[in-house]
PDB file of N, CA and C in Angstrom:
ATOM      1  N   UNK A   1     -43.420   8.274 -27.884  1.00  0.00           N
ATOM      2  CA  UNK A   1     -44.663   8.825 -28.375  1.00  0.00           C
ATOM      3  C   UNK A   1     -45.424   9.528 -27.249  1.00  0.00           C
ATOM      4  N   UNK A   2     -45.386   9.114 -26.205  1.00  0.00           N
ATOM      5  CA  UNK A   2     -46.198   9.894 -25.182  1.00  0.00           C
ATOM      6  C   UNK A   2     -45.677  10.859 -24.974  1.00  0.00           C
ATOM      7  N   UNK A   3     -43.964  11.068 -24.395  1.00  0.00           N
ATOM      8  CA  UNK A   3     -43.454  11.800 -23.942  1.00  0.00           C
ATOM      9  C   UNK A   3     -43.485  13.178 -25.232  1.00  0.00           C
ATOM     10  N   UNK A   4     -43.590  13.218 -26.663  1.00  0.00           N
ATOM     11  CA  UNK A   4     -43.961  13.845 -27.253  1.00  0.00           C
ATOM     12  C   UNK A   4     -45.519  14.493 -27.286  1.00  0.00           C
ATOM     13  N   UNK A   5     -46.490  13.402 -26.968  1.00  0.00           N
ATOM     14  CA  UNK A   5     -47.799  13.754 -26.915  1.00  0.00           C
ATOM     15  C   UNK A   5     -48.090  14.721 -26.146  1.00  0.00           C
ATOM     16  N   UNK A   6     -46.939  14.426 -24.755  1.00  0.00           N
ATOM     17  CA  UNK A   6     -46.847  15.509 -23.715  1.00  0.00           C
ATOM     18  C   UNK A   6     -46.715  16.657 -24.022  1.00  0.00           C
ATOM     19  N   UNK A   7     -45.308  16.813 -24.999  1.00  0.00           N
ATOM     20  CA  UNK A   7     -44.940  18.540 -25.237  1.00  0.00           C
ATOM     21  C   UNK A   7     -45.858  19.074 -26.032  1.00  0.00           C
ATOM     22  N   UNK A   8     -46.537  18.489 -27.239  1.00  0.00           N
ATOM     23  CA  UNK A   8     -47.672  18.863 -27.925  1.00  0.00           C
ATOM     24  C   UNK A   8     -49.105  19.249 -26.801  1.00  0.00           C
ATOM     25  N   UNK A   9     -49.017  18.562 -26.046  1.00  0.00           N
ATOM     26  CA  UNK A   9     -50.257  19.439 -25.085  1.00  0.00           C
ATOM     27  C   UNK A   9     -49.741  20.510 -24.507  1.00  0.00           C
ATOM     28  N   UNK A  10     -48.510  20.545 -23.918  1.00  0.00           N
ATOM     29  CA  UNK A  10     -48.510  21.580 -23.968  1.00  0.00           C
ATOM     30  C   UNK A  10     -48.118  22.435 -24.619  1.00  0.00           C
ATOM     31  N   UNK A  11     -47.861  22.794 -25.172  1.00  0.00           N
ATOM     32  CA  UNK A  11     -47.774  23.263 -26.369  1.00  0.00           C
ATOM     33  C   UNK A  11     -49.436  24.527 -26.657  1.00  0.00           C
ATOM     34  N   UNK A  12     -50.244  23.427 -26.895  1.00  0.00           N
ATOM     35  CA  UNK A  12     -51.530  23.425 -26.950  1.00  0.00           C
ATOM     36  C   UNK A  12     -52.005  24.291 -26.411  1.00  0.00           C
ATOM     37  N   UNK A  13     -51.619  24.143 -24.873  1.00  0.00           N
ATOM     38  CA  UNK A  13     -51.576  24.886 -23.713  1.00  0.00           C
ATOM     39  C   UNK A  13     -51.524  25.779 -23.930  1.00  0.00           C
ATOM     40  N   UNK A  14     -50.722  26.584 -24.178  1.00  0.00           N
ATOM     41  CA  UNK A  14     -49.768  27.842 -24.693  1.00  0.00           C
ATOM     42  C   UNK A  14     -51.402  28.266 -25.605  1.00  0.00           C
ATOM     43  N   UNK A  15     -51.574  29.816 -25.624  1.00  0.00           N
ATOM     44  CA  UNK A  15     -52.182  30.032 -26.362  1.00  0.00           C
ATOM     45  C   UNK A  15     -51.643  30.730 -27.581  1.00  0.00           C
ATOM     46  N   UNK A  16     -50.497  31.330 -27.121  1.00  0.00           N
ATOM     47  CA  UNK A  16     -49.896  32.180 -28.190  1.00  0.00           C
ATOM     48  C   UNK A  16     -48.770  30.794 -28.810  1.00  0.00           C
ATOM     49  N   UNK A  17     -48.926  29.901 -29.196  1.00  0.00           N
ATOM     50  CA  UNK A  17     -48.062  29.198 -29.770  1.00  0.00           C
ATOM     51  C   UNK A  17     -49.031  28.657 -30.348  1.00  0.00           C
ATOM     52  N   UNK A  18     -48.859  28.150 -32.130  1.00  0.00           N
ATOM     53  CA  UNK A  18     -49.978  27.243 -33.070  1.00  0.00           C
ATOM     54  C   UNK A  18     -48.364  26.375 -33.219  1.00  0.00           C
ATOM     55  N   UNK A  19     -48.993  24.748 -33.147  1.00  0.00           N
ATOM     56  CA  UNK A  19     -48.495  23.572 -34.056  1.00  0.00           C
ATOM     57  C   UNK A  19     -48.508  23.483 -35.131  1.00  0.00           C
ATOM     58  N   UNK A  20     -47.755  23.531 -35.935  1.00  0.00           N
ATOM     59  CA  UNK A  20     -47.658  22.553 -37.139  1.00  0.00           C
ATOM     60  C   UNK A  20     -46.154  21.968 -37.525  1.00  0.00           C
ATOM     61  N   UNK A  21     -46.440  20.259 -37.384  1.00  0.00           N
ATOM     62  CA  UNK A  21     -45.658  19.913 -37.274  1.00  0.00           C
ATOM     63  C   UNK A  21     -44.674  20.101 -38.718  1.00  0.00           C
ATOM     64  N   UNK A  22     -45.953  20.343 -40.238  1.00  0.00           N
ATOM     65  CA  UNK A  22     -45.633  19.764 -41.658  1.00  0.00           C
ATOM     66  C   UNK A  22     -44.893  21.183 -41.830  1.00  0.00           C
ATOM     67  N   UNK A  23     -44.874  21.861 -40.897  1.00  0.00           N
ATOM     68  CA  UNK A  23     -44.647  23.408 -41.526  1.00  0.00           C
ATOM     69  C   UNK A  23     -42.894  23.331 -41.318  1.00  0.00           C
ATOM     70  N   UNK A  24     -42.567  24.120 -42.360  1.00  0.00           N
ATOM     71  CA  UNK A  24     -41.227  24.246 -41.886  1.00  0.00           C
ATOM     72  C   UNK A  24     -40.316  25.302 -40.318  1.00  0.00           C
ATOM     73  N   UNK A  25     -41.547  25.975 -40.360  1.00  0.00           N
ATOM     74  CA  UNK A  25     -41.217  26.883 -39.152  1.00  0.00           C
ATOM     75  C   UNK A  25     -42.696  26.789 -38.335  1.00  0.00           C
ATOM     76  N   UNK A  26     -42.733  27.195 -36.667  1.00  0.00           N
ATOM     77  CA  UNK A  26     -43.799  27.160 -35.892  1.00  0.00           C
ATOM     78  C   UNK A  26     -43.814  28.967 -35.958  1.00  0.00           C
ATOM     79  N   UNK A  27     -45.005  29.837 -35.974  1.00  0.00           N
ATOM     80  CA  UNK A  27     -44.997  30.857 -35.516  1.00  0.00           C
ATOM     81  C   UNK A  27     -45.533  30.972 -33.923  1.00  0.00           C
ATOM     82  N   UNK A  28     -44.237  31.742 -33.782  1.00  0.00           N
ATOM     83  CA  UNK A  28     -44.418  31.943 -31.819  1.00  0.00           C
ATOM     84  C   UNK A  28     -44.505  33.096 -31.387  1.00  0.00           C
ATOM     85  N   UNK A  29     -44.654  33.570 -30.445  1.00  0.00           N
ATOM     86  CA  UNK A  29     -44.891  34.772 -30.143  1.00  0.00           C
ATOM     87  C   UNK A  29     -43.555  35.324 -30.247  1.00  0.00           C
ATOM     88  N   UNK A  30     -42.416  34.874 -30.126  1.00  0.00           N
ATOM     89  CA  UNK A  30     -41.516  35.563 -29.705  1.00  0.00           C
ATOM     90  C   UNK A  30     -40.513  36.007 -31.053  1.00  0.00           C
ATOM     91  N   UNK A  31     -41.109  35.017 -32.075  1.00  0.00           N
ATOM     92  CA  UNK A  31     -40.634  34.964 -33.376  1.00  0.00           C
ATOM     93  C   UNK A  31     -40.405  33.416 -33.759  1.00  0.00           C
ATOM     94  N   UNK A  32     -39.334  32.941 -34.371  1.00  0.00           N
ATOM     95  CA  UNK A  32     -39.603  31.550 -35.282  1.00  0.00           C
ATOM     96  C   UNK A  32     -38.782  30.441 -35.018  1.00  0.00           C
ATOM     97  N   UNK A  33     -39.323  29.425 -34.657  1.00  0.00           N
ATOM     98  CA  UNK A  33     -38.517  28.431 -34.277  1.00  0.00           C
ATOM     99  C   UNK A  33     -38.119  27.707 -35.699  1.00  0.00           C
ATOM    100  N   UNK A  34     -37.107  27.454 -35.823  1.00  0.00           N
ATOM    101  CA  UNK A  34     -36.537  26.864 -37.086  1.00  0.00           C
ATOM    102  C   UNK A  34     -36.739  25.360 -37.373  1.00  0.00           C
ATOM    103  N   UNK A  35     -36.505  24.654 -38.218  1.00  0.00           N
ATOM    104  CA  UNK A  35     -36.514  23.180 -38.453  1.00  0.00           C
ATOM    105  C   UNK A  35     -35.192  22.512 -37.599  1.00  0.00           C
ATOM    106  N   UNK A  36     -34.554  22.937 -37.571  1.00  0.00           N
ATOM    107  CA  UNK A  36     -33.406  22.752 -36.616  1.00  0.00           C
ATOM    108  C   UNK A  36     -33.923  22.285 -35.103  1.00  0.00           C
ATOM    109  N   UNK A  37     -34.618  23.433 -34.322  1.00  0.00           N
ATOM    110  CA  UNK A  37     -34.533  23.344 -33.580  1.00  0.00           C
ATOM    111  C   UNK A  37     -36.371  21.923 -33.022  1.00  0.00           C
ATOM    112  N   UNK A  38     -36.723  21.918 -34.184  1.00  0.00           N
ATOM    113  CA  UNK A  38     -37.707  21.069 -33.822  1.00  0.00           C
ATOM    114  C   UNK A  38     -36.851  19.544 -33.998  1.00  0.00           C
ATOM    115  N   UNK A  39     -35.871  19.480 -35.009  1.00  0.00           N
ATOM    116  CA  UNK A  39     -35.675  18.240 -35.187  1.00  0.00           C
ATOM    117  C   UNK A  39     -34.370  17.644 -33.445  1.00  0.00           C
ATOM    118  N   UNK A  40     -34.153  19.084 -32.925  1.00  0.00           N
ATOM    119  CA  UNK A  40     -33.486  18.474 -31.674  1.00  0.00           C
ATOM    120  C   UNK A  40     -34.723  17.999 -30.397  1.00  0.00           C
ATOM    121  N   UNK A  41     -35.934  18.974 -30.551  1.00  0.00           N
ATOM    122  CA  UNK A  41     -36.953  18.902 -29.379  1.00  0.00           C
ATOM    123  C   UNK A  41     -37.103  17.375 -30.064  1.00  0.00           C
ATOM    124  N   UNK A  42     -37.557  16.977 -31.044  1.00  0.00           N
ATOM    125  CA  UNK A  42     -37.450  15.621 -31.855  1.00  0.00           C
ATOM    126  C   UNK A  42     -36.933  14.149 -31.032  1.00  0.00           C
ATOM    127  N   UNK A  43     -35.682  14.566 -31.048  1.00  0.00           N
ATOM    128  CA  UNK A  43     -34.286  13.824 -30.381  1.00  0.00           C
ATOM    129  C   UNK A  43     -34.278  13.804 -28.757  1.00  0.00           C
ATOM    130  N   UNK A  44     -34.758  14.609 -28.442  1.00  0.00           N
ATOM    131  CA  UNK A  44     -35.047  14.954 -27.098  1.00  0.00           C
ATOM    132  C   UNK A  44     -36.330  13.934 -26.317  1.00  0.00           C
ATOM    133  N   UNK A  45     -37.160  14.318 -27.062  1.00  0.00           N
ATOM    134  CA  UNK A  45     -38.654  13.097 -26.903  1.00  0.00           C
ATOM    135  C   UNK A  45     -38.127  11.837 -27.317  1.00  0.00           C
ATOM    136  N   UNK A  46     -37.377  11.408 -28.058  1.00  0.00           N
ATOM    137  CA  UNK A  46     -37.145  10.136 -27.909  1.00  0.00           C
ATOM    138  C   UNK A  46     -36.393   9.440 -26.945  1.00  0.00           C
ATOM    139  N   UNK A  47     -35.169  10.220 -26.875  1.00  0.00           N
ATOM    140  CA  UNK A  47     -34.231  10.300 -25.739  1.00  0.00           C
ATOM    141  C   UNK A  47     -35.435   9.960 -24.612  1.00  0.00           C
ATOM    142  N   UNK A  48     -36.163  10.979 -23.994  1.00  0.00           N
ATOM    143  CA  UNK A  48     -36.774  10.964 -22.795  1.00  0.00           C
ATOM    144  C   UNK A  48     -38.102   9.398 -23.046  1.00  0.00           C
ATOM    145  N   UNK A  49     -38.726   9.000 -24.324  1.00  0.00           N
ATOM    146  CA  UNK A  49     -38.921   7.697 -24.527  1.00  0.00           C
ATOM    147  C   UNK A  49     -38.909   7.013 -23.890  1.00  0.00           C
ATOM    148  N   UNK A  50     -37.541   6.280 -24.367  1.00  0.00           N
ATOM    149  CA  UNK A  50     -36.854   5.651 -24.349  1.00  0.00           C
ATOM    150  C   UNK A  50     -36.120   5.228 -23.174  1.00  0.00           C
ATOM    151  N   UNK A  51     -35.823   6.640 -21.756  1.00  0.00           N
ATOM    152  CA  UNK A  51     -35.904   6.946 -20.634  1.00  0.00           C
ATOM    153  C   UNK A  51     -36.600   5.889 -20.221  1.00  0.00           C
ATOM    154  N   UNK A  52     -38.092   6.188 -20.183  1.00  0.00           N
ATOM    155  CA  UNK A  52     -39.051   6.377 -19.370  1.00  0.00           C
ATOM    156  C   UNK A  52     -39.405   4.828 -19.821  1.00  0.00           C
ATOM    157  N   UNK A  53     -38.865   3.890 -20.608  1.00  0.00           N
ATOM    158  CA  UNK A  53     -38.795   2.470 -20.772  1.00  0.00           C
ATOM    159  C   UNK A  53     -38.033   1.748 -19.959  1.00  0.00           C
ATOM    160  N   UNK A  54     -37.522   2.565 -19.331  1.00  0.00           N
ATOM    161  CA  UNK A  54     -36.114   2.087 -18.400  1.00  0.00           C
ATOM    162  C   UNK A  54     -36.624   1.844 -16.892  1.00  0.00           C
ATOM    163  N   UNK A  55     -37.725   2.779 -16.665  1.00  0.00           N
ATOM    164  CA  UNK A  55     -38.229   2.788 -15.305  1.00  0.00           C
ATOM    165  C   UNK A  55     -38.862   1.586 -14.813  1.00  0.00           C
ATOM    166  N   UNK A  56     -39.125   1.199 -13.624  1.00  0.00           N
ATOM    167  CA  UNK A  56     -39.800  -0.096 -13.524  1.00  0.00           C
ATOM    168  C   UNK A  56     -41.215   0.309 -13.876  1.00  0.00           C
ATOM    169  N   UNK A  57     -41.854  -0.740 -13.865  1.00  0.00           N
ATOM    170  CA  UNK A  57     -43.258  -0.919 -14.050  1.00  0.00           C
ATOM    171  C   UNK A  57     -43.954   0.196 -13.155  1.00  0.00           C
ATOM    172  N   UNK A  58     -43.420   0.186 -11.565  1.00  0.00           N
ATOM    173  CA  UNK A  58     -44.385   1.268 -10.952  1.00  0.00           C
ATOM    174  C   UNK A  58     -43.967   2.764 -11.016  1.00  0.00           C
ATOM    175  N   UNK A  59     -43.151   2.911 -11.552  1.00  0.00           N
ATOM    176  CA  UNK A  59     -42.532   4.477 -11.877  1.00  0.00           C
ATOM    177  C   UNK A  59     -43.216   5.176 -13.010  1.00  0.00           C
ATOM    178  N   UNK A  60     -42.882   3.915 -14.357  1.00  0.00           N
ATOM    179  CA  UNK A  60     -43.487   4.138 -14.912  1.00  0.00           C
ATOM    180  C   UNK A  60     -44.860   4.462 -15.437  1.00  0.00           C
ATOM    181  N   UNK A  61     -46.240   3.672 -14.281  1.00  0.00           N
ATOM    182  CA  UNK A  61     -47.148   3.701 -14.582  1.00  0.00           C
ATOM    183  C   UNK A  61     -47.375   5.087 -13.966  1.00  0.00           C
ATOM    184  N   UNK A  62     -47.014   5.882 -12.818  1.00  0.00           N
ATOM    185  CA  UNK A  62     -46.720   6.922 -12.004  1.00  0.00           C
ATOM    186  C   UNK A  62     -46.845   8.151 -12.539  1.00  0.00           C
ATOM    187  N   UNK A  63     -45.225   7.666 -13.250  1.00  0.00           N
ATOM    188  CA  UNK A  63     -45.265   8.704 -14.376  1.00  0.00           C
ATOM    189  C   UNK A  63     -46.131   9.703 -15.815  1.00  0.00           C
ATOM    190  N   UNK A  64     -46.551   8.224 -15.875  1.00  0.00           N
ATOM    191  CA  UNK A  64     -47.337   8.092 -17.014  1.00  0.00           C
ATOM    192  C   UNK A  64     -48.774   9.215 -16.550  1.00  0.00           C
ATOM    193  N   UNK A  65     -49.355   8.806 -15.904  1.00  0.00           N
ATOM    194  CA  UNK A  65     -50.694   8.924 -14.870  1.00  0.00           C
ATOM    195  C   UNK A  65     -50.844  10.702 -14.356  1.00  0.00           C
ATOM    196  N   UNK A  66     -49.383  10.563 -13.696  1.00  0.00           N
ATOM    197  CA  UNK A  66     -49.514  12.166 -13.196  1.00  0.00           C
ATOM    198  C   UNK A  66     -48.903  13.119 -14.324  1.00  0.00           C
ATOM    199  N   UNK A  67     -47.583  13.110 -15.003  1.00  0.00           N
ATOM    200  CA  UNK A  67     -47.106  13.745 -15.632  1.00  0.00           C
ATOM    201  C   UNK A  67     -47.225  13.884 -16.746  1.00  0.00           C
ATOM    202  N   UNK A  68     -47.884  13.194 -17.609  1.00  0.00           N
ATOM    203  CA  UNK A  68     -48.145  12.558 -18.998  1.00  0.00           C
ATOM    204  C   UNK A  68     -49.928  12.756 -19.026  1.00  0.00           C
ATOM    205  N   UNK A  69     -50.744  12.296 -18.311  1.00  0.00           N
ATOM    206  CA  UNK A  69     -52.363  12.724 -18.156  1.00  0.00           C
ATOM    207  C   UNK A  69     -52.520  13.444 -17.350  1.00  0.00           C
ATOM    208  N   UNK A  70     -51.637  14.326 -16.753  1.00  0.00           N
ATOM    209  CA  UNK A  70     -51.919  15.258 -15.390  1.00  0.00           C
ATOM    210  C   UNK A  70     -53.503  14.755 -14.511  1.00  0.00           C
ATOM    211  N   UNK A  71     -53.149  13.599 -13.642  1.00  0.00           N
ATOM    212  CA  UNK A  71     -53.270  13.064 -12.739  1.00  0.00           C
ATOM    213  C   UNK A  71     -53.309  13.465 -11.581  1.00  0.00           C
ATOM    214  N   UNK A  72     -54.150  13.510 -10.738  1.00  0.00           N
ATOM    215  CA  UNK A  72     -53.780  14.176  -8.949  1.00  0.00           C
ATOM    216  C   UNK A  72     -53.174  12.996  -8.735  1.00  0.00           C
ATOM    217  N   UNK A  73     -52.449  13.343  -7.470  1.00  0.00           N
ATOM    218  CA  UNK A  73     -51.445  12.349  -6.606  1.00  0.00           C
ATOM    219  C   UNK A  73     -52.599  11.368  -6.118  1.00  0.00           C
ATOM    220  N   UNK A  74     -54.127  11.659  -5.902  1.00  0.00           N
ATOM    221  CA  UNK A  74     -55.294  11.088  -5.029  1.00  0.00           C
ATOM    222  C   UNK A  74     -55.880  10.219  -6.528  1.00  0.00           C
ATOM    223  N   UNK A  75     -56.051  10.548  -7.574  1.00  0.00           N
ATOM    224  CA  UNK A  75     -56.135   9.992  -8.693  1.00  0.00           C
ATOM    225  C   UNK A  75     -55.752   8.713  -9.158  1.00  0.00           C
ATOM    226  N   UNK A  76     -53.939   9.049  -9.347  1.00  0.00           N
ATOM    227  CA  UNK A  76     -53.088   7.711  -9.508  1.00  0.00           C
ATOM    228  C   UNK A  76     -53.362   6.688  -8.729  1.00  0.00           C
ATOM    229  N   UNK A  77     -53.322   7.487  -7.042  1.00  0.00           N
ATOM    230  CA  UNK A  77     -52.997   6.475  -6.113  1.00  0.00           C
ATOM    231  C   UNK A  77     -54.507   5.542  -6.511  1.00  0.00           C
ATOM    232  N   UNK A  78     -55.978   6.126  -6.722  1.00  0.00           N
ATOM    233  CA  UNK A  78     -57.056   5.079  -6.642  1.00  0.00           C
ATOM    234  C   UNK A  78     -56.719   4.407  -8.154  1.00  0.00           C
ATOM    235  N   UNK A  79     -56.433   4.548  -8.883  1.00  0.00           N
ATOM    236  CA  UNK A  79     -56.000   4.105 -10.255  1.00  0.00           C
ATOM    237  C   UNK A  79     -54.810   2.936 -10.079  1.00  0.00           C
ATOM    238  N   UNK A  80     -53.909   3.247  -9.478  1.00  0.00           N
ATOM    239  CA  UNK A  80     -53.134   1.916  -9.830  1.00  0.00           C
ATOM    240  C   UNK A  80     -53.062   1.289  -8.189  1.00  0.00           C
ATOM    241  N   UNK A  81     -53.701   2.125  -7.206  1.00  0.00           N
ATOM    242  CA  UNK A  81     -54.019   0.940  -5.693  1.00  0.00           C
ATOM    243  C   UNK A  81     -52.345   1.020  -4.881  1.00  0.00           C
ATOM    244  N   UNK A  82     -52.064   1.885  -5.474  1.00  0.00           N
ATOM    245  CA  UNK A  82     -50.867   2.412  -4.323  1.00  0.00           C
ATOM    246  C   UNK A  82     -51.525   3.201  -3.040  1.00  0.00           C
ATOM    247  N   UNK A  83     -50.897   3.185  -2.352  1.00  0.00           N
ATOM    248  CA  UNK A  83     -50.910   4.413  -1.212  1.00  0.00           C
ATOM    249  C   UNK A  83     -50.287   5.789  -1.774  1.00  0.00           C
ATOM    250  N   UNK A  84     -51.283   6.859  -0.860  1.00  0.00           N
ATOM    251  CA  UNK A  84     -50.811   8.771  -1.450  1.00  0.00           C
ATOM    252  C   UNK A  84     -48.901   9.004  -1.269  1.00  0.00           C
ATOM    253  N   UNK A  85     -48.134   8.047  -0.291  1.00  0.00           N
ATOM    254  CA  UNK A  85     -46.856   7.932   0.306  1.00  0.00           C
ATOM    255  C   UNK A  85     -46.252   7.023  -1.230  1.00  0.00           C
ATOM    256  N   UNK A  86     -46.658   5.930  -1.198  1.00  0.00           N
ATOM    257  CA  UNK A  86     -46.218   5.259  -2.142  1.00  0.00           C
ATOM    258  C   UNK A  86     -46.236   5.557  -3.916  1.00  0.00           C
ATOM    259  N   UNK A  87     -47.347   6.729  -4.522  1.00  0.00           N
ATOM    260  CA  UNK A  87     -47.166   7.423  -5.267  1.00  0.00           C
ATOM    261  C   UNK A  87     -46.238   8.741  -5.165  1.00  0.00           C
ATOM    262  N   UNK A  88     -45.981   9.298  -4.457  1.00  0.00           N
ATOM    263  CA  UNK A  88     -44.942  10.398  -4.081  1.00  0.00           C
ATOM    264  C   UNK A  88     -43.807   9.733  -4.266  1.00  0.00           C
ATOM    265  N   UNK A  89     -43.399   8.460  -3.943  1.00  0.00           N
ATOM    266  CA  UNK A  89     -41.901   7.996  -4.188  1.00  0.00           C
ATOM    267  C   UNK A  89     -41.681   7.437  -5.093  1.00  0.00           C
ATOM    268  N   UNK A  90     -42.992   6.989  -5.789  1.00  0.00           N
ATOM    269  CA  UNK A  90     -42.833   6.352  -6.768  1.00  0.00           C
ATOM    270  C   UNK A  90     -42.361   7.720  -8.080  1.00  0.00           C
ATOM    271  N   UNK A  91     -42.671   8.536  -7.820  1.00  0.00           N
ATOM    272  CA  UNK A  91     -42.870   9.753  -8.961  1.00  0.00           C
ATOM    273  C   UNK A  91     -41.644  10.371  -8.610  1.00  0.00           C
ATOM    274  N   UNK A  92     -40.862  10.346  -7.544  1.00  0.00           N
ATOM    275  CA  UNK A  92     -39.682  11.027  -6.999  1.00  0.00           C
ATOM    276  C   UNK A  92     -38.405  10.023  -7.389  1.00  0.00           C
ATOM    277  N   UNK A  93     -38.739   8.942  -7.287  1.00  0.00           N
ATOM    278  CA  UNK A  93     -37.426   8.214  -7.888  1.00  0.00           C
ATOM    279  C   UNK A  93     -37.797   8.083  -8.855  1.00  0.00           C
ATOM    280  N   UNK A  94     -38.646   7.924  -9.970  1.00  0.00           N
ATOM    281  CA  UNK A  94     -38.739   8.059 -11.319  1.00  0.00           C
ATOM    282  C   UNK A  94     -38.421   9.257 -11.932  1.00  0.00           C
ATOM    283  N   UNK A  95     -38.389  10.224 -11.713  1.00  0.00           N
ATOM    284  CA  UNK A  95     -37.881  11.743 -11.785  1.00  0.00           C
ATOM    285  C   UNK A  95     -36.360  11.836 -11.757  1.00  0.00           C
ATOM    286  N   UNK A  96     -36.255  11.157 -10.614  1.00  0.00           N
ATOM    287  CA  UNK A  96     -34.475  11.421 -10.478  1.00  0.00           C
ATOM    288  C   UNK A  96     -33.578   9.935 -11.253  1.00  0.00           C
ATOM    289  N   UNK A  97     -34.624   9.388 -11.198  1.00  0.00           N
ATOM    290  CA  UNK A  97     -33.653   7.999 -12.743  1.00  0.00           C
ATOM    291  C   UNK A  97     -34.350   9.037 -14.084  1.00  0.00           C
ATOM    292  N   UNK A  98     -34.845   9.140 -13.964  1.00  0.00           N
ATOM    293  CA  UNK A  98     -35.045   9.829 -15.579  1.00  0.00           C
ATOM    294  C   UNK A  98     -33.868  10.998 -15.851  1.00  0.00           C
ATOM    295  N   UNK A  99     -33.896  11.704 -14.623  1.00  0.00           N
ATOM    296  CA  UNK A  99     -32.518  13.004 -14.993  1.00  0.00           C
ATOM    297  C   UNK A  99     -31.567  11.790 -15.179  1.00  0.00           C
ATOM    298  N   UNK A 100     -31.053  11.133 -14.219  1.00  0.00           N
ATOM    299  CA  UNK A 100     -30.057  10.019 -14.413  1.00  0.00           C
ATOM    300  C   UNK A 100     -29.561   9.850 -16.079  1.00  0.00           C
ATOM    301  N   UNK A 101     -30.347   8.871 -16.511  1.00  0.00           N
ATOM    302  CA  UNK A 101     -30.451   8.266 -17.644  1.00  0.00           C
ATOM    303  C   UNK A 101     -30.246   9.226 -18.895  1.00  0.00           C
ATOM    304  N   UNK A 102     -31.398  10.475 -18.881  1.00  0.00           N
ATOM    305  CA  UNK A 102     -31.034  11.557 -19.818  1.00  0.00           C
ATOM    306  C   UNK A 102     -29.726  12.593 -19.643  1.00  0.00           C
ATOM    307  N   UNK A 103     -28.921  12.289 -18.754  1.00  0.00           N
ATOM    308  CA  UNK A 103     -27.846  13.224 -18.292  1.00  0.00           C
ATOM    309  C   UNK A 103     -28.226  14.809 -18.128  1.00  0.00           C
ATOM    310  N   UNK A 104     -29.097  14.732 -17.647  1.00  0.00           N
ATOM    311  CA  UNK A 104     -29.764  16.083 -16.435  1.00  0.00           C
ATOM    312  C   UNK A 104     -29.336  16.293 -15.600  1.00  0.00           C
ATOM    313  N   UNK A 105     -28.464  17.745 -15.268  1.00  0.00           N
ATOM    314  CA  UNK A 105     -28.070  17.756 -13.714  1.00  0.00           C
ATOM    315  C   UNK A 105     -29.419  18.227 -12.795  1.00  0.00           C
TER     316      UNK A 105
END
């Protein structure tokens, strides 16, 4: 659910892109994304989930913080009482177990 909440912000982001999830097609700038291809971005967010359940506790909260609430590195670190060194690795090996796990080269 987060890791979806994520692509929906950005998404959001995007100005030339509108959501709707009930719709059968998104209109995009570039032309139309199909039901197809939402039900793989779908599969994909869970996949990455499901990932990101895998991480330990401090990767995960890391993760969560900077990449998921776009977080400064100075942010997290006063938020969960790491050091600015100890959030950088924490977000760097959570990154590279997440490609891991999702089979990302």
């Amino acid at each position: 659910m987060i890791a979806k909440n994520h692509c929906l912000m950005k998404l959001r982001g995007n100005k030339n892109v509108s959501v709707e999830l009930n719709e059968k097609t998104i209109p995009a700038e570039e032309g139309q994304i199909d039901k197809t291809d939402l039900i793989e971005k779908e599969t994909l967010l869970a996949k990455m989930q499901q990932a990101i359940k895998q991480l330990n506790r401090e990767q995960q909260e890391c993760v969560n913080l900077f990449y998921l609430q776009k977080k400064s590195y100075s942010e997290v670190s006063e938020i969960t009482g790491f050091t600015m060194l100890q959030v950088k690795s924490h977000l760097q090996n959570g990154k590279r177990k997440l490609k891991l796990l999702m089979g990302i080269s």
